[in-house]
Protein backbone atom coordinates (compact mmCIF):
# COMPACT_ATOMS: atom_id res chain seq x y z
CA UNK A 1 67.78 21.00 58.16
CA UNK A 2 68.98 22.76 55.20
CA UNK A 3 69.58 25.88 57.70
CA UNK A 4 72.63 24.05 58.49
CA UNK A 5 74.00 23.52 55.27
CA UNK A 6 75.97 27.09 53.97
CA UNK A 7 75.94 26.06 50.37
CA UNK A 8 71.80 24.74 50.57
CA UNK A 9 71.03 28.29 52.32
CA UNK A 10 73.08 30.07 49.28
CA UNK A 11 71.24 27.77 46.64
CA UNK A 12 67.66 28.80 47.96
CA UNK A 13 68.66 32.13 48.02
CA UNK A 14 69.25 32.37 44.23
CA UNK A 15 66.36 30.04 43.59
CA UNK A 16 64.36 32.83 45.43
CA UNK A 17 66.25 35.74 44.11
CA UNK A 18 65.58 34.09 40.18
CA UNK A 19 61.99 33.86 41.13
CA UNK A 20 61.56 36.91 42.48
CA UNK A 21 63.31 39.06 39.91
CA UNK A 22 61.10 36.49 36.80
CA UNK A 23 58.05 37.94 38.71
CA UNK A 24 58.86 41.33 39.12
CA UNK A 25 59.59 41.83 35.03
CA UNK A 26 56.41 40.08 34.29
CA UNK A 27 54.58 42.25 36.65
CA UNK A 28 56.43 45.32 35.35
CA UNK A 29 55.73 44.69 31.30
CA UNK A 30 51.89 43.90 32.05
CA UNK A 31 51.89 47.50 33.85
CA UNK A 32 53.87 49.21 31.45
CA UNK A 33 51.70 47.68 28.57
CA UNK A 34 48.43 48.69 30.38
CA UNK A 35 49.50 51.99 31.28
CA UNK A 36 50.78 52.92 28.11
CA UNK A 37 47.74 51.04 26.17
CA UNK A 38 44.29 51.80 28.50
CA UNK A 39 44.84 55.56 28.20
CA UNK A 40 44.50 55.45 24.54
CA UNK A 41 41.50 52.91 24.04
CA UNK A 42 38.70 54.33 22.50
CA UNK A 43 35.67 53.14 20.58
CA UNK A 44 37.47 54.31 16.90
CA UNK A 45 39.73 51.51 17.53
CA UNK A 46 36.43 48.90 17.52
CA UNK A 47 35.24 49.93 14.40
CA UNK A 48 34.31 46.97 11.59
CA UNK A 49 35.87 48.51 9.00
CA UNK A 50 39.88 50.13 8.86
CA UNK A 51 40.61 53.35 8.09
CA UNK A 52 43.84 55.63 7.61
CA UNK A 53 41.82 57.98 10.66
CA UNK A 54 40.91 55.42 13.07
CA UNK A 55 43.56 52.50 13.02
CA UNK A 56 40.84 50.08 13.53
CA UNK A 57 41.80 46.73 15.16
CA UNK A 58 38.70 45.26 14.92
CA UNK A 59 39.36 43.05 11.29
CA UNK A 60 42.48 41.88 13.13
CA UNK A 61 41.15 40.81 16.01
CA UNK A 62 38.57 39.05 13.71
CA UNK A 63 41.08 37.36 12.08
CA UNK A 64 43.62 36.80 15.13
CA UNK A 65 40.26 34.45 16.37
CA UNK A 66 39.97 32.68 12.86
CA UNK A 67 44.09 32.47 12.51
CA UNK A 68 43.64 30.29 16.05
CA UNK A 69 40.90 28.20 15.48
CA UNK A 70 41.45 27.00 12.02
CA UNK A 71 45.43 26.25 13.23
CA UNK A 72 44.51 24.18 16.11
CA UNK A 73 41.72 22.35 14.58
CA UNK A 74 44.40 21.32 12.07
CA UNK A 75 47.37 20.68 14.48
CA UNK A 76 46.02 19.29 17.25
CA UNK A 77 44.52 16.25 15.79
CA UNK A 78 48.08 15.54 14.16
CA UNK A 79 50.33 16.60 17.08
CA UNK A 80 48.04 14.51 19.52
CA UNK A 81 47.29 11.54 17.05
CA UNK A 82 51.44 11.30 16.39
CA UNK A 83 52.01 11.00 20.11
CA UNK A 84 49.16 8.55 20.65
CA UNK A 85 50.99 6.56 18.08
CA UNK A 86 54.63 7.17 19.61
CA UNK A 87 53.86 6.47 23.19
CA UNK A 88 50.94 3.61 22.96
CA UNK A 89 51.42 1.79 19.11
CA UNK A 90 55.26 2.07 18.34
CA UNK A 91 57.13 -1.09 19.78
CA UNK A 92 59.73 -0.70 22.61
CA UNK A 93 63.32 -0.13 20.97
CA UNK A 94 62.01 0.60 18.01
CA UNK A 95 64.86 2.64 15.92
CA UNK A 96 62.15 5.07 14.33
CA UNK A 97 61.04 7.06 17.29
CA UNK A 98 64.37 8.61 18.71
CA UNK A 99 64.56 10.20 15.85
CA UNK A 100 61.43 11.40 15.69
CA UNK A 101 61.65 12.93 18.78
CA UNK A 102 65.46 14.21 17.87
CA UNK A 103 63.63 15.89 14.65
CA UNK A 104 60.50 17.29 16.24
CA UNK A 105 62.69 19.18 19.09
CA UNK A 106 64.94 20.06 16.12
CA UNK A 107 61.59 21.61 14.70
CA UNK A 108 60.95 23.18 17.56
CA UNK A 109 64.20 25.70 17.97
CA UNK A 110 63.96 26.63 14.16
CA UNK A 111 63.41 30.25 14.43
CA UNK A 112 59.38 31.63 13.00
CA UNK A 113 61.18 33.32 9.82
CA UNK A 114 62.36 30.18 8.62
CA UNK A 115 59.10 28.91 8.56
CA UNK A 116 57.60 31.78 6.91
CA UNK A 117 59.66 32.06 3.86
CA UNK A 118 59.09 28.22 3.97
CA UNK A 119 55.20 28.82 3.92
CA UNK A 120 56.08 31.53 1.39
CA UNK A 121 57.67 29.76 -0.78
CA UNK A 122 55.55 26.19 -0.76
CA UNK A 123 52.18 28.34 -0.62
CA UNK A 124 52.12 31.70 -1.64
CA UNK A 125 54.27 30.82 -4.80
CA UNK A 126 54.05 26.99 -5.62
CA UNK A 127 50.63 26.17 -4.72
CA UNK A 128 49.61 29.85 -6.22
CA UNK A 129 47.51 30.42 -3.11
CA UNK A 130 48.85 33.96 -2.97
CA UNK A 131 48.91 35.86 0.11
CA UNK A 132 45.91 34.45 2.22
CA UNK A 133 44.84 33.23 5.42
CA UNK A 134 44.96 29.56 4.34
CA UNK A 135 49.01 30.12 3.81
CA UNK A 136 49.09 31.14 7.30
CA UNK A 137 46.91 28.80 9.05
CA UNK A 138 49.45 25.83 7.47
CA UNK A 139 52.21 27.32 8.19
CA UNK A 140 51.30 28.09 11.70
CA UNK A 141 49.76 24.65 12.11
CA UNK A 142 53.49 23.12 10.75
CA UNK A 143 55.13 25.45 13.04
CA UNK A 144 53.10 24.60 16.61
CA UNK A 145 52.96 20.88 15.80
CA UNK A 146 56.09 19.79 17.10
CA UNK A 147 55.57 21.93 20.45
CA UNK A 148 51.79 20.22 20.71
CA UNK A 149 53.53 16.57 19.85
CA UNK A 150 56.83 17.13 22.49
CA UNK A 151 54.09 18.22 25.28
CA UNK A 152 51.33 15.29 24.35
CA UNK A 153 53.71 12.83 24.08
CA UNK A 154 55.46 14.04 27.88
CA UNK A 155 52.05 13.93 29.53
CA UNK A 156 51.02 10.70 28.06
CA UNK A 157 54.01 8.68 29.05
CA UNK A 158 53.52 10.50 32.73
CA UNK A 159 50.41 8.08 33.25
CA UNK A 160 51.01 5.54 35.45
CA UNK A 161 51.06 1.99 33.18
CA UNK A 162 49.13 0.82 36.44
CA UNK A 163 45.98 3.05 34.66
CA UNK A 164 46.54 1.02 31.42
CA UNK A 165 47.15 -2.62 33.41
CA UNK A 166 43.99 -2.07 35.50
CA UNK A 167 41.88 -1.13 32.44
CA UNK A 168 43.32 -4.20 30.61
CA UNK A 169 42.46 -6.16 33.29
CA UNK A 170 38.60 -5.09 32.92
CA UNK A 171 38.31 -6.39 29.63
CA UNK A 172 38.97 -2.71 28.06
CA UNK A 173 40.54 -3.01 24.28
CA UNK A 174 43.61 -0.90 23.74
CA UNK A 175 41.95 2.10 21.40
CA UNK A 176 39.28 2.28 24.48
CA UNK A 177 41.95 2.39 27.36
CA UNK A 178 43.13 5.27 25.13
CA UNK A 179 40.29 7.11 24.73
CA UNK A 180 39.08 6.45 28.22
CA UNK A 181 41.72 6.06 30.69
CA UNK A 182 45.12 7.65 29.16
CA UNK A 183 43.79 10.54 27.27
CA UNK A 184 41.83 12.18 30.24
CA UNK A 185 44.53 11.59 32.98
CA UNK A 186 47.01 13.56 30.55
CA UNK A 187 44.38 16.11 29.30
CA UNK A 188 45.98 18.91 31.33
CA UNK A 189 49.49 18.63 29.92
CA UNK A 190 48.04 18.23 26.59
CA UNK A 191 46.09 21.53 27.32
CA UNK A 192 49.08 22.54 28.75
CA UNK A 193 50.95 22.30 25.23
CA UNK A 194 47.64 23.19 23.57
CA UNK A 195 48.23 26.93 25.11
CA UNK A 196 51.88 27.69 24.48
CA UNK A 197 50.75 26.80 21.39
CA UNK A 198 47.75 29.44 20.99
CA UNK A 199 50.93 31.20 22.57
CA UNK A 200 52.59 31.04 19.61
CA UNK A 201 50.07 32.22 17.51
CA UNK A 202 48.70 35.00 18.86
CA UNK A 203 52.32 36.42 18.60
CA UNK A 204 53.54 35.25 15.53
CA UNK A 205 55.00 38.31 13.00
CA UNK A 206 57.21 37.37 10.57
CA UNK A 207 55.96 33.81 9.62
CA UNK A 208 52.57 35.67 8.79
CA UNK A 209 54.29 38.54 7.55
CA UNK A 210 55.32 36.02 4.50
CA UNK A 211 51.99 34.08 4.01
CA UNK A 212 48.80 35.85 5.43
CA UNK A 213 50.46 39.37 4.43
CA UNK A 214 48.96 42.71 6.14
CA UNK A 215 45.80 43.77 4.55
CA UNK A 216 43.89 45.73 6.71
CA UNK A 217 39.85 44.77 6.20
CA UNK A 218 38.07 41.73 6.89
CA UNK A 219 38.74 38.53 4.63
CA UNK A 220 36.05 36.99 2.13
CA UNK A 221 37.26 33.86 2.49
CA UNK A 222 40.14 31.95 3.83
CA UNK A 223 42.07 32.50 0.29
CA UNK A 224 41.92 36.24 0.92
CA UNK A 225 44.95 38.16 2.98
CA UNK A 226 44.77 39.49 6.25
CA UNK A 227 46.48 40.58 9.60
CA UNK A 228 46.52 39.33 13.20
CA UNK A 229 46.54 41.60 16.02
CA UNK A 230 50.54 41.05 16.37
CA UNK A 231 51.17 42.20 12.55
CA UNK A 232 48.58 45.37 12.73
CA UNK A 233 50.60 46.18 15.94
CA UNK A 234 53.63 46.39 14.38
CA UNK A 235 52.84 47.63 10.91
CA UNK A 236 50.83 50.43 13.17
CA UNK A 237 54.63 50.81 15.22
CA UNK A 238 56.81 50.87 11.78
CA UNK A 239 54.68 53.47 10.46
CA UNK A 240 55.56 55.10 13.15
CA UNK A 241 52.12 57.39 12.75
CA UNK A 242 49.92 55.40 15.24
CA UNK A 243 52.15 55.05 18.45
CA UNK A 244 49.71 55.01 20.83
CA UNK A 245 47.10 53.06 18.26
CA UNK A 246 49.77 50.13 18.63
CA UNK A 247 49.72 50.45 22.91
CA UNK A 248 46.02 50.03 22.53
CA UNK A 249 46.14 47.30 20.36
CA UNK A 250 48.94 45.26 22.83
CA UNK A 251 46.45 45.67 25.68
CA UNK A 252 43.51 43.97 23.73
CA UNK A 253 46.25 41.19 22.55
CA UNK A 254 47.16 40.63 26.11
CA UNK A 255 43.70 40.76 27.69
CA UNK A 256 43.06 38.14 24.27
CA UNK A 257 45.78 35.70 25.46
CA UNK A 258 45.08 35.95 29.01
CA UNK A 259 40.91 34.90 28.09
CA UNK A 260 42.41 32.10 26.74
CA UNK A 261 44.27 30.56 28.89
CA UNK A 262 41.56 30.90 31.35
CA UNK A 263 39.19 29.05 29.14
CA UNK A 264 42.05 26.20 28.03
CA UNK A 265 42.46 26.17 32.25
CA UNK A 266 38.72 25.69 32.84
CA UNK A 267 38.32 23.09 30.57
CA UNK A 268 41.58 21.41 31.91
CA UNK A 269 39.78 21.23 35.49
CA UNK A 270 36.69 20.23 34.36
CA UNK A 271 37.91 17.05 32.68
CA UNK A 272 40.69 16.38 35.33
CA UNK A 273 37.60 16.55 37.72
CA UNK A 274 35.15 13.88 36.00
């Protein structure tokens, strides 16, 4: 039917035209990256410890991991727990929660720097915790939980209120309707947030810049300094020495995300499924 319509026949052409022309620059920075990067792998790069000769990646990638775990096992509990408590506890009309939500998307557009020299400032100088991985991980977890809150809250209010009425009706108490009912029938848009949020991470710079700093080796502990894959790749690139070091390193950072998602997708399925 929409054949017949001139302006509907126009509109799906630019719909198509947008989509094909988002797919075709995806498509064409993955190839670029891998071309440029694959070449110029080599076993150097792998090595535990860094080195002015081999441009190891290895400690970063070691700490990239660490940098993602300890910030979502700090976030997510709070960004999920808040919406829980938005969507489920807080009474209808209740003043409190527009603005909530007005601040949290305001959170959300403040640009990574801000937060660094925040995290810079409140850690690194007040708190004396110096340049460390514990700076970052805070400052990364304050930085993703708005986006994990926004998405959480979104999916949670997209269950139908027939799941929590039915539930009710079984003689299900409302902290058990959560945990069993609402919870898994959002679990992929939570997962969903969950991942532009590892998103986030993985390519953070300048907040990190500010708090974790760039040393190259391994931390001791989470007090100690250290670099993600997305700082070593651009202190390697502002160097200006290690060029094709930094290609290398943006193919392992992209292979990194993409393992990621894949797992966060898997696990979506597998509780959407039970």
């Amino acid at each position: 039917m929409y054949k017949k319509h001139p302006k509907a026949v126009a509109l799906r052409i630019l719909v198509t035209t947008a989509a094909a022309l988002t797919v075709l620059v995806l498509f064409s920075l993955v190839f670029y990256i891998l071309i440029k990067g694959i070449p110029n792998l080599k076993p150097s790069l792998f090595e535990w410890k860094y080195t002015s000769k081999n441009a190891s990646m290895m400690p970063a990638i070691i700490n990239t991991i660490t940098m993602v775990l300890m910030t979502l096992l700090i976030a997510v509990p709070f960004g999920i727990g808040s919406a829980i408590y938005l969507t489920e506890y807080a009474k209808r009309g209740n003043k409190v929660v527009p603005v909530i939500r007005m601040t949290t998307e305001t959170l959300s557009g403040i640009p990574s720097i801000v937060y660094g020299l925040f995290g810079y400032m409140a850690f690194v100088r007040w708190l004396d915790w110096g340049y460390s991985l514990m700076a970052g991980i805070i400052t990364l977890a304050i930085m993703i939980l708005p986006l994990i809150m926004r998405t959480t809250e979104e999916a949670l209010l997209a269950v139908p209120d027939s799941y929590r009425e039915g539930s009710y009706g079984l003689g299900a108490g409302r902290l058990r309707t959560i945990f069993r009912v609402v919870l898994p029938s959002a679990m992929p848009g939570i997962l969903s947030g969950v991942i532009l949020g590892v998103g986030r991470i993985v390519g953070e710079t300048a907040a990190l810049i500010y708090t974790a700093g760039s040393v190259t080796g391994v931390p001791n502990s989470l007090m100690s300094g250290g670099r993600t894959l997305a700082v070593h790749m651009y202190a390697l690139l502002s160097e200006g020495l290690y060029t094709d070091e930094a290609y290398a390193t943006a193919v392992v950072l992209l292979v990194l995300v993409f393992i990621i998602n894949r797992l966060s997708a898997y696990v979506a399925n597998k509780i959407q499924n039970r």
